[in-house]
C-alpha atoms as a PDB file:
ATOM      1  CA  UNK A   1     134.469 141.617  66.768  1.00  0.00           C
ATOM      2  CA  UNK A   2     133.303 143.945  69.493  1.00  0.00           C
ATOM      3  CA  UNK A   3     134.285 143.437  73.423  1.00  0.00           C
ATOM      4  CA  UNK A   4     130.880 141.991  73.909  1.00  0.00           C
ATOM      5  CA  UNK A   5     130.585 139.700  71.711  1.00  0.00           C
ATOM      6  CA  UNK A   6     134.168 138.582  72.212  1.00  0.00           C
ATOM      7  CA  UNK A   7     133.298 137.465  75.560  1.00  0.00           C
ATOM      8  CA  UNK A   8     130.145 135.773  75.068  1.00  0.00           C
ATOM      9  CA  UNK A   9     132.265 133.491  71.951  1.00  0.00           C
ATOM     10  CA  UNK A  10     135.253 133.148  74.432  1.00  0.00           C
ATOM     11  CA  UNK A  11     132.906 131.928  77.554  1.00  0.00           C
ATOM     12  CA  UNK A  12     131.252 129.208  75.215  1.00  0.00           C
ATOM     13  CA  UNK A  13     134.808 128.282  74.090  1.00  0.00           C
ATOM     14  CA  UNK A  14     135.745 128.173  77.879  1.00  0.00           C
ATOM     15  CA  UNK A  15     132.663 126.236  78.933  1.00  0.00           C
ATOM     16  CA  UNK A  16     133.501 123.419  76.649  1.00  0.00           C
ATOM     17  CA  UNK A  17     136.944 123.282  77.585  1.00  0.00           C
ATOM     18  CA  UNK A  18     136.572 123.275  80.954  1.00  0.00           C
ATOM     19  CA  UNK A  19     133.777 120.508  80.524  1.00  0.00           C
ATOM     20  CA  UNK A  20     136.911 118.611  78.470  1.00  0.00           C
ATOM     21  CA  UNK A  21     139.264 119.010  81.944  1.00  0.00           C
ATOM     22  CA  UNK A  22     136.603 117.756  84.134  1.00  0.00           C
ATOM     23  CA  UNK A  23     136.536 114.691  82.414  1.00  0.00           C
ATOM     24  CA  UNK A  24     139.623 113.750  81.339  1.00  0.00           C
ATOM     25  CA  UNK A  25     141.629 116.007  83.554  1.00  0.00           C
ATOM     26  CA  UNK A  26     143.561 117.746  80.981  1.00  0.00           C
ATOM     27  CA  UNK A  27     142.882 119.581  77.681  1.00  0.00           C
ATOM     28  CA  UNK A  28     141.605 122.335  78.662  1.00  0.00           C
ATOM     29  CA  UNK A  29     144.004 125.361  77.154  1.00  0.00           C
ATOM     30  CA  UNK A  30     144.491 123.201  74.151  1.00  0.00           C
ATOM     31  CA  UNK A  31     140.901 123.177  73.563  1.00  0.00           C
ATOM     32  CA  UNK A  32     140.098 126.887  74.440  1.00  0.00           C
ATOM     33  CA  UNK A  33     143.077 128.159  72.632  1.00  0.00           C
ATOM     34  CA  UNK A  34     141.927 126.326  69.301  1.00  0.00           C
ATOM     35  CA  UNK A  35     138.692 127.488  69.445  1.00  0.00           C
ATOM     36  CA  UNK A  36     139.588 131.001  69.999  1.00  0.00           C
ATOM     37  CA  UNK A  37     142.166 131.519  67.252  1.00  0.00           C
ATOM     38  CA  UNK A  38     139.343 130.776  65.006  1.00  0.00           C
ATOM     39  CA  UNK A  39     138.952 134.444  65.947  1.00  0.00           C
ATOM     40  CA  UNK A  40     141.720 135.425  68.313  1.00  0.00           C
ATOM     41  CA  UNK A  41     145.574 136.071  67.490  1.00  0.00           C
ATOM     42  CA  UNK A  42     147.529 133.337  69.280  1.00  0.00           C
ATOM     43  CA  UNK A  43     148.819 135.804  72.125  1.00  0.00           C
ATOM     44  CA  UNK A  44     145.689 137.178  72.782  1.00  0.00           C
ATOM     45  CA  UNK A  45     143.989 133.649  73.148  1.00  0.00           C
ATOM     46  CA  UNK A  46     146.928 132.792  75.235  1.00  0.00           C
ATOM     47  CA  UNK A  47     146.322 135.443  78.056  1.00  0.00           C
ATOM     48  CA  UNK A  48     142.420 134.908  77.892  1.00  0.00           C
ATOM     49  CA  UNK A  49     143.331 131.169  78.986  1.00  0.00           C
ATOM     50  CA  UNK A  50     145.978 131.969  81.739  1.00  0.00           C
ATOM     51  CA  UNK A  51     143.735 132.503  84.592  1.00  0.00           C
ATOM     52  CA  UNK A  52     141.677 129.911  83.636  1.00  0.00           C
ATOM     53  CA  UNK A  53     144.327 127.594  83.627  1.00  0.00           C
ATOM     54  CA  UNK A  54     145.270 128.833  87.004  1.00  0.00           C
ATOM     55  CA  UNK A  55     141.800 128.696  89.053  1.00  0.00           C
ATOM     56  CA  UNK A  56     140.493 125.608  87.000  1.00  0.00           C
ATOM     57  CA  UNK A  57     143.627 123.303  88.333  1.00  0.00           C
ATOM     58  CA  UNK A  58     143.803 124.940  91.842  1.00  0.00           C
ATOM     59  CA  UNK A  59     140.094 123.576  91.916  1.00  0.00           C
ATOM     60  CA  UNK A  60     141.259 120.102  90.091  1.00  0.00           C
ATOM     61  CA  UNK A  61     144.248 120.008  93.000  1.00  0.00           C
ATOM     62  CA  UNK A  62     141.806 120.983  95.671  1.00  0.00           C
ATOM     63  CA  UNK A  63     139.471 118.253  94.793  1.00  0.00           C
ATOM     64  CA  UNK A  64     141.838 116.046  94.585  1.00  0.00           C
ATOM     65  CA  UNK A  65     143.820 116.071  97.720  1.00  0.00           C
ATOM     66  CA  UNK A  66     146.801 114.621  98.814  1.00  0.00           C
ATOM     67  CA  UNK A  67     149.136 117.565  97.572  1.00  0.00           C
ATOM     68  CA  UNK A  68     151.908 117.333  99.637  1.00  0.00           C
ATOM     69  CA  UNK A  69     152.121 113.373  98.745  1.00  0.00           C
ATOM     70  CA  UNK A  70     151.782 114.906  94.894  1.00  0.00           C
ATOM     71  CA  UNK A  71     154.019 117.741  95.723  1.00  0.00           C
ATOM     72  CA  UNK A  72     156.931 115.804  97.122  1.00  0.00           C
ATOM     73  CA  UNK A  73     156.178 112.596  94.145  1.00  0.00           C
ATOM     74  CA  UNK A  74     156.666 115.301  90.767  1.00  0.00           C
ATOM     75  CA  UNK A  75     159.083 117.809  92.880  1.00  0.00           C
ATOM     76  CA  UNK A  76     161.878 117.417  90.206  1.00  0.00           C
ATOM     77  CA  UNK A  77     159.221 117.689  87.625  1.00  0.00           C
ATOM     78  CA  UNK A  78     157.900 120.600  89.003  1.00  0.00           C
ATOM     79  CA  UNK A  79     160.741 122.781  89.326  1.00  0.00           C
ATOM     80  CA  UNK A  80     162.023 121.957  86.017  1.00  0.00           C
ATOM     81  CA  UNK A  81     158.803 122.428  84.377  1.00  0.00           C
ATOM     82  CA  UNK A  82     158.911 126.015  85.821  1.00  0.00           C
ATOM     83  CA  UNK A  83     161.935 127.427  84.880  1.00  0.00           C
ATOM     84  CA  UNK A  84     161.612 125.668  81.106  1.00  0.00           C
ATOM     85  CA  UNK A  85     158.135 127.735  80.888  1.00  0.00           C
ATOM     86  CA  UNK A  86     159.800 130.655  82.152  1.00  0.00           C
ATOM     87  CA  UNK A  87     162.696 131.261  80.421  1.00  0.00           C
ATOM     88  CA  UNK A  88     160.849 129.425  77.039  1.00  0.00           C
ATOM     89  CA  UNK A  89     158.168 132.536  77.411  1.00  0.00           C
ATOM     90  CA  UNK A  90     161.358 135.272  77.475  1.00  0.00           C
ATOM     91  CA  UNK A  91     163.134 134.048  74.933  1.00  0.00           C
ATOM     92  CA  UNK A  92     160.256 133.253  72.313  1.00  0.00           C
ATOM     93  CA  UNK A  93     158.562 136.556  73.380  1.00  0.00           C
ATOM     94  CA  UNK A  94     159.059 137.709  69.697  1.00  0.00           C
ATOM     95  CA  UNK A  95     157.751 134.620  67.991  1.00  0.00           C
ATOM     96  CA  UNK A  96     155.406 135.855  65.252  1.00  0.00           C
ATOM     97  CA  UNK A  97     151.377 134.481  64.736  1.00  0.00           C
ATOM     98  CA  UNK A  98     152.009 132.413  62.189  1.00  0.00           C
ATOM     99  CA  UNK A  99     154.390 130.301  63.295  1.00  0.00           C
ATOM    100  CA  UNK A 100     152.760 130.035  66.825  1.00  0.00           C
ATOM    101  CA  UNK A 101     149.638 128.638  64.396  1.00  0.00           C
ATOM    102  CA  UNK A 102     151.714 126.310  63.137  1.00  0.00           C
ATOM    103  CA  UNK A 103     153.236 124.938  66.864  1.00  0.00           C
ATOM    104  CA  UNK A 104     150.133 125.120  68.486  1.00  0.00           C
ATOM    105  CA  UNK A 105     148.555 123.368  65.132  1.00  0.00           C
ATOM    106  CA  UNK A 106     151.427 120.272  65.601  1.00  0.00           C
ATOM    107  CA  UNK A 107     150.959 120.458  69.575  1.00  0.00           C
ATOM    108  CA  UNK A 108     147.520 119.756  69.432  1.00  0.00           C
ATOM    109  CA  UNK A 109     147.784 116.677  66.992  1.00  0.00           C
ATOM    110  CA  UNK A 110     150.987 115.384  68.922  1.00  0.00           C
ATOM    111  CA  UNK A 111     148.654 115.675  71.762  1.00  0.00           C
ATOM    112  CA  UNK A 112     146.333 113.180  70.376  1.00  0.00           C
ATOM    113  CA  UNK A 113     149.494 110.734  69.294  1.00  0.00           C
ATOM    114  CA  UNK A 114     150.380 110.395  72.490  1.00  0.00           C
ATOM    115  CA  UNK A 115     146.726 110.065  74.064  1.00  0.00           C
ATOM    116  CA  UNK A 116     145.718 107.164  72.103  1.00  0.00           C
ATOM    117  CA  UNK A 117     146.174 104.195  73.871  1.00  0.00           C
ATOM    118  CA  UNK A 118     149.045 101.794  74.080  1.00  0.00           C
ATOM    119  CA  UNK A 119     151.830 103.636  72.331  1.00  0.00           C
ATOM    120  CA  UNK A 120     153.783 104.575  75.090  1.00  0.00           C
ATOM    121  CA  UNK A 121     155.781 101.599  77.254  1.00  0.00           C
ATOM    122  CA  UNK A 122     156.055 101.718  80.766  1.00  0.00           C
ATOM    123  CA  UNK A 123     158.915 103.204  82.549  1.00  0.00           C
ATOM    124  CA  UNK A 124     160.768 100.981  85.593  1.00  0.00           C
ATOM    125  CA  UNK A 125     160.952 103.462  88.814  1.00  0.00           C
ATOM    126  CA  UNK A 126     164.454 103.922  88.762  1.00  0.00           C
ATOM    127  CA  UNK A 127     164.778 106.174  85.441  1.00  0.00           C
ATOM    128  CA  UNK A 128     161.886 108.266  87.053  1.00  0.00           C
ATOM    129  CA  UNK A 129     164.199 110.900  88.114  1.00  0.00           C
ATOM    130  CA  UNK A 130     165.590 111.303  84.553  1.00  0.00           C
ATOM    131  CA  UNK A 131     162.362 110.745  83.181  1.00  0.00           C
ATOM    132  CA  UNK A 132     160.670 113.467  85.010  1.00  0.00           C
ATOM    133  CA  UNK A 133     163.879 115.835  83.800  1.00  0.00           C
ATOM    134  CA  UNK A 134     163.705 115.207  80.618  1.00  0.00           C
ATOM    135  CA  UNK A 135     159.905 114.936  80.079  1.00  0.00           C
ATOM    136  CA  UNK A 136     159.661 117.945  82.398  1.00  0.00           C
ATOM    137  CA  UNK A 137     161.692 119.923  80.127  1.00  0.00           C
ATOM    138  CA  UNK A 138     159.913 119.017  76.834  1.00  0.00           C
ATOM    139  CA  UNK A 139     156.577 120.859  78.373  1.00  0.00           C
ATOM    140  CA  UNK A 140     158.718 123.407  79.665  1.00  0.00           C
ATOM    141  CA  UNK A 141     159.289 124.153  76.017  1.00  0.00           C
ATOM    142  CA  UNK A 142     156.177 123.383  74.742  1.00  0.00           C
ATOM    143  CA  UNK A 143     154.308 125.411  77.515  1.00  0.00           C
ATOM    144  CA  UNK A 144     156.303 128.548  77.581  1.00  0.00           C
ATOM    145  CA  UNK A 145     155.304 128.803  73.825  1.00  0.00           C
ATOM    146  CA  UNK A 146     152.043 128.035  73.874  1.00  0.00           C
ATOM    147  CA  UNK A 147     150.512 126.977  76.842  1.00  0.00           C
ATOM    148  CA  UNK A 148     149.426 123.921  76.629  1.00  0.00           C
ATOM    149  CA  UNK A 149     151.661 121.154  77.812  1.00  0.00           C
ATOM    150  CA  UNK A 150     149.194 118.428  78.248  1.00  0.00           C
ATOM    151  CA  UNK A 151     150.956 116.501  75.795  1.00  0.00           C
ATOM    152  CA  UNK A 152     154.679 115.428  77.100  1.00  0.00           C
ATOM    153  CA  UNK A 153     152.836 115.406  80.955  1.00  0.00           C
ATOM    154  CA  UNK A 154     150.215 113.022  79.610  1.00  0.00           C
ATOM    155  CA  UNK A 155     153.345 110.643  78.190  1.00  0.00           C
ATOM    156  CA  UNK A 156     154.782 110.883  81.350  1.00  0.00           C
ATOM    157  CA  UNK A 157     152.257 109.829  83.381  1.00  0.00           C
ATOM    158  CA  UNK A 158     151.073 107.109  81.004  1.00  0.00           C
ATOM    159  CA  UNK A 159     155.141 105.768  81.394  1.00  0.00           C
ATOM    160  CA  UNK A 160     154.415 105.515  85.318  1.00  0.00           C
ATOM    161  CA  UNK A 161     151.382 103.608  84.170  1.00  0.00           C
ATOM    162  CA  UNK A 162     149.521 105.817  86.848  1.00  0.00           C
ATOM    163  CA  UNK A 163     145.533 105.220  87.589  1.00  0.00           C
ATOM    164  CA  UNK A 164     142.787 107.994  86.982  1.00  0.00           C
ATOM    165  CA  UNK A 165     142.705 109.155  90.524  1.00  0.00           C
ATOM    166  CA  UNK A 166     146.589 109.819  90.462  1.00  0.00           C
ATOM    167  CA  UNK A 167     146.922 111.433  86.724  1.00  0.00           C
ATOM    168  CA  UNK A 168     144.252 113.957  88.135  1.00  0.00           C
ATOM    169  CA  UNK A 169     146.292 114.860  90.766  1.00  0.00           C
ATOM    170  CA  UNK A 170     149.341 114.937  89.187  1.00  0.00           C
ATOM    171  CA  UNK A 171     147.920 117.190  86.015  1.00  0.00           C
ATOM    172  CA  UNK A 172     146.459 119.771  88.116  1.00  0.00           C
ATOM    173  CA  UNK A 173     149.167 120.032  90.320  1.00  0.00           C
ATOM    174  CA  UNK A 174     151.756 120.331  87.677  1.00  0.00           C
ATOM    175  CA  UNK A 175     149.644 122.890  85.376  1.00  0.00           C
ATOM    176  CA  UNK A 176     148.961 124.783  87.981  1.00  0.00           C
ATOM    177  CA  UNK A 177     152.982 125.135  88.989  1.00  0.00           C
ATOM    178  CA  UNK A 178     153.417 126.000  85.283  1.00  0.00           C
ATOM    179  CA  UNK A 179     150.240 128.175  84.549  1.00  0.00           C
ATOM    180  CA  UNK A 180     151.866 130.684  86.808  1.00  0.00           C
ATOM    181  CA  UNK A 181     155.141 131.345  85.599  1.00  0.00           C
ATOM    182  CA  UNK A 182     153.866 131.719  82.374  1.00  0.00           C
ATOM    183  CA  UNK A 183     151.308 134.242  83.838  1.00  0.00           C
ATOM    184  CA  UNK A 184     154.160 136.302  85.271  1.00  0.00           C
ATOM    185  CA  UNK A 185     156.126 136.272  82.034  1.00  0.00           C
ATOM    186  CA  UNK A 186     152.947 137.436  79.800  1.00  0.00           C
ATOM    187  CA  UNK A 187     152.495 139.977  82.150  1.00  0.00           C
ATOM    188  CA  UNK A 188     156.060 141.797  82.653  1.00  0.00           C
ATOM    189  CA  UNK A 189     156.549 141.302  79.064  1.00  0.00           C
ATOM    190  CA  UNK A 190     152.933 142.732  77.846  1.00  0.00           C
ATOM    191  CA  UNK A 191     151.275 140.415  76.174  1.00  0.00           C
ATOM    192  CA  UNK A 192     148.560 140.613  79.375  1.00  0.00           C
ATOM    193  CA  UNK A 193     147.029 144.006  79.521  1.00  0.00           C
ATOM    194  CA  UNK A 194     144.515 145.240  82.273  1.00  0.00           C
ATOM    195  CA  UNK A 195     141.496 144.327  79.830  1.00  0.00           C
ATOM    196  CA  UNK A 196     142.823 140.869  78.936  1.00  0.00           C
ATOM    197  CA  UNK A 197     143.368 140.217  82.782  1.00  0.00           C
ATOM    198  CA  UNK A 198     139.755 141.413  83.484  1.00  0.00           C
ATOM    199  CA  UNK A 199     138.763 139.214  80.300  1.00  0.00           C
ATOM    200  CA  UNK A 200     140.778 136.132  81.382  1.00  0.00           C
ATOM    201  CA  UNK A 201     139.537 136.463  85.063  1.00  0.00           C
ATOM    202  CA  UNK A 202     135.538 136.440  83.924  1.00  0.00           C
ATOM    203  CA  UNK A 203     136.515 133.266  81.625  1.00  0.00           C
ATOM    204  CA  UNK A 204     136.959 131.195  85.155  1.00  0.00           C
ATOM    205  CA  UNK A 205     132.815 131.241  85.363  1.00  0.00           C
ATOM    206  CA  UNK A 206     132.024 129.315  82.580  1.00  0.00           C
ATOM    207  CA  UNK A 207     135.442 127.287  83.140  1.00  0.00           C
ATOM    208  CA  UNK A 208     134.563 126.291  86.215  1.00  0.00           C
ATOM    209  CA  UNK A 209     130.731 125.466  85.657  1.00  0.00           C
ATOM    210  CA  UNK A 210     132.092 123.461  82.431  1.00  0.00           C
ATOM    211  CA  UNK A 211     134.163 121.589  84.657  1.00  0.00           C
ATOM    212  CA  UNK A 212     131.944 120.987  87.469  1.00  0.00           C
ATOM    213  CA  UNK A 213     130.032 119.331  84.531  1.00  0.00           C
ATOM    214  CA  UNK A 214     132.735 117.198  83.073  1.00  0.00           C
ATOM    215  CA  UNK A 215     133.213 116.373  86.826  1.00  0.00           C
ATOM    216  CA  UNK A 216     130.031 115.000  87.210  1.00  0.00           C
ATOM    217  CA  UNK A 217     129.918 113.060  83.861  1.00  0.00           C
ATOM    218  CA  UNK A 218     133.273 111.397  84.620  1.00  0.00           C
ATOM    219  CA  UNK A 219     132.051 108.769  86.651  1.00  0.00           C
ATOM    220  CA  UNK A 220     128.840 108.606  84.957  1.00  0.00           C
ATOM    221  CA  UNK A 221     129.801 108.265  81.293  1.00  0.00           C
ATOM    222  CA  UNK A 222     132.502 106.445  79.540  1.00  0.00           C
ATOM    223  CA  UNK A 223     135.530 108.143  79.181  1.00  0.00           C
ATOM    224  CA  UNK A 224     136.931 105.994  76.685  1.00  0.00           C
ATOM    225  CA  UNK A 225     134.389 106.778  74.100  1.00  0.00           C
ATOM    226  CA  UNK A 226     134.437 110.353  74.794  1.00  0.00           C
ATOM    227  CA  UNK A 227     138.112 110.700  74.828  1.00  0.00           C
ATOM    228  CA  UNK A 228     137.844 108.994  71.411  1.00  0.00           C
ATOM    229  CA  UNK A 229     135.341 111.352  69.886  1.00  0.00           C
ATOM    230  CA  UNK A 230     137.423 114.630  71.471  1.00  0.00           C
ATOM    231  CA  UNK A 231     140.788 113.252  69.987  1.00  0.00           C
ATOM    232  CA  UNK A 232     138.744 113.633  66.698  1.00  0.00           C
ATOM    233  CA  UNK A 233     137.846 117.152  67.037  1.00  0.00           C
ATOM    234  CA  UNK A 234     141.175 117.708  68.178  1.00  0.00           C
ATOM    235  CA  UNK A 235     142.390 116.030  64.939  1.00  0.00           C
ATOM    236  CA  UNK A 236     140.367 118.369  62.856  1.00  0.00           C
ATOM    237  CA  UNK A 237     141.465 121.611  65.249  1.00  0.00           C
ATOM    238  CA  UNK A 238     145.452 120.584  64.675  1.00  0.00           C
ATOM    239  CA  UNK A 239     144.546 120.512  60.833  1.00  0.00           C
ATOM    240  CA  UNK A 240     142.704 124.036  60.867  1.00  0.00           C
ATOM    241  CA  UNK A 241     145.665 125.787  62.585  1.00  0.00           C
ATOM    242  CA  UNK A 242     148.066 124.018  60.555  1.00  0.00           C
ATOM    243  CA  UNK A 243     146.178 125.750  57.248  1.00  0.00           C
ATOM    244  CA  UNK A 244     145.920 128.534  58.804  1.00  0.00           C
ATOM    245  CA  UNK A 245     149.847 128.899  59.248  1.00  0.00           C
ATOM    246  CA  UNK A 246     150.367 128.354  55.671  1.00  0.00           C
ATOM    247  CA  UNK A 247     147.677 130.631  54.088  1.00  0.00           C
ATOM    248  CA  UNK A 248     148.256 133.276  56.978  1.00  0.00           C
ATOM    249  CA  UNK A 249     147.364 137.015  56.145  1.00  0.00           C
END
């Protein structure tokens, strides 16, 4: 696949995803990422979403408000989050294609586990310091490898039994803090080269017109039934990458 076209398949890829983040407030790398390794290696699908994931939850935090409140409420979460991505990207820099296929494959499906409703009890707000630590490293993990740690965040939040207003907040803040590290890392060690940068930085136009579009549908459409129908797709995304792992070439 030529430059060209690689672009035009990414931005589509990007302009869903970032429709899925501006209505639900998170799934946005796990979506772009799992469309693009239909035709990307893992790393390179990675770096494409990395700015992205940067600008789109800058936006998301912007839009928001309230950031020092959300700042100073997941600061424990926040700092552990970053150095778990960090040190997670270093020290799994060598991790081969196939097996990232397979982690991003059972990411993606834990991701809808933990998104369906009611299977997670609520936490009282004196473990929330622990919780945030231990929750906080679980995406640090799960990010540094493969950038998306929408997952153990969404369990978290749904512990805290926080309302829609608040979980948007507190998933763009805490991506954000995380999307850079990981950034940094794929940079120093290589895996985000000049072009990829360039590539990755275009990727924010259809990422943010996607989610200027979820945006607008969130408080128009229900979110229930569409967060239904994407944990579906998601389902049959997990699957793909899964088989894809095993019959690797």
């Amino acid at each position: 696949m030529d430059y060209t076209t690689t672009l035009i398949v990414a931005g589509a890829a990007f302009l869903f995803s970032g429709a899925v983040k501006g209505l639900t407030g998170i799934g946005m790398p796990t979506a772009a990422i799992a469309l693009m390794t239909l035709f990307l290696d893992p790393r390179t699908a990675i770096a494409l979403v990395l700015f992205p994931m940067i600008g789109s939850n800058a936006w998301q935090v912007y839009r928001a408000g309230h950031l020092r409140r959300t700042a100073r409420r997941y600061a424990v979460f926040a700092v552990v989050l970053l150095g778990g991505v960090t040190l997670t990207a270093f020290v799994t820099r060598n991790t081969g294609d196939r097996v990232l296929l397979a982690i991003l494959g059972l990411v993606i499906l834990f991701f809808v586990a933990v998104s369906w409703k009611g299977l997670l009890l609520p936490l009282p707000a004196r473990h929330d310091r622990n919780a945030q630590i231990g929750f906080a490293l679980f995406a640090g993990v799960v990010g540094g490898m493969t950038a998306g740690w929408g997952a153990p965040l969404a369990m978290y939040l749904a512990t805290r039994q926080v309302d829609k207003d608040e979980f948007i907040r507190a998933t763009g803040f805490l991506i954000f803090v995380g999307s850079v590290p990981l950034c940094l890392a794929y940079i120093h060690l290589g895996f985000m080269t000049g072009t990829l940068a360039g590539a990755s930085a275009l990727m924010l136009i259809p990422t943010l017109m996607g989610f200027s579009m979820g945006e607008f549908l969130r408080n128009r459409l229900s979110v229930a039934g569409f967060r239904n129908a994407l944990l579906i797709v998601f389902v049959l995304m997990g699957l793909n990458l899964i088989r894809r792992a095993i019959w690797y070439v």
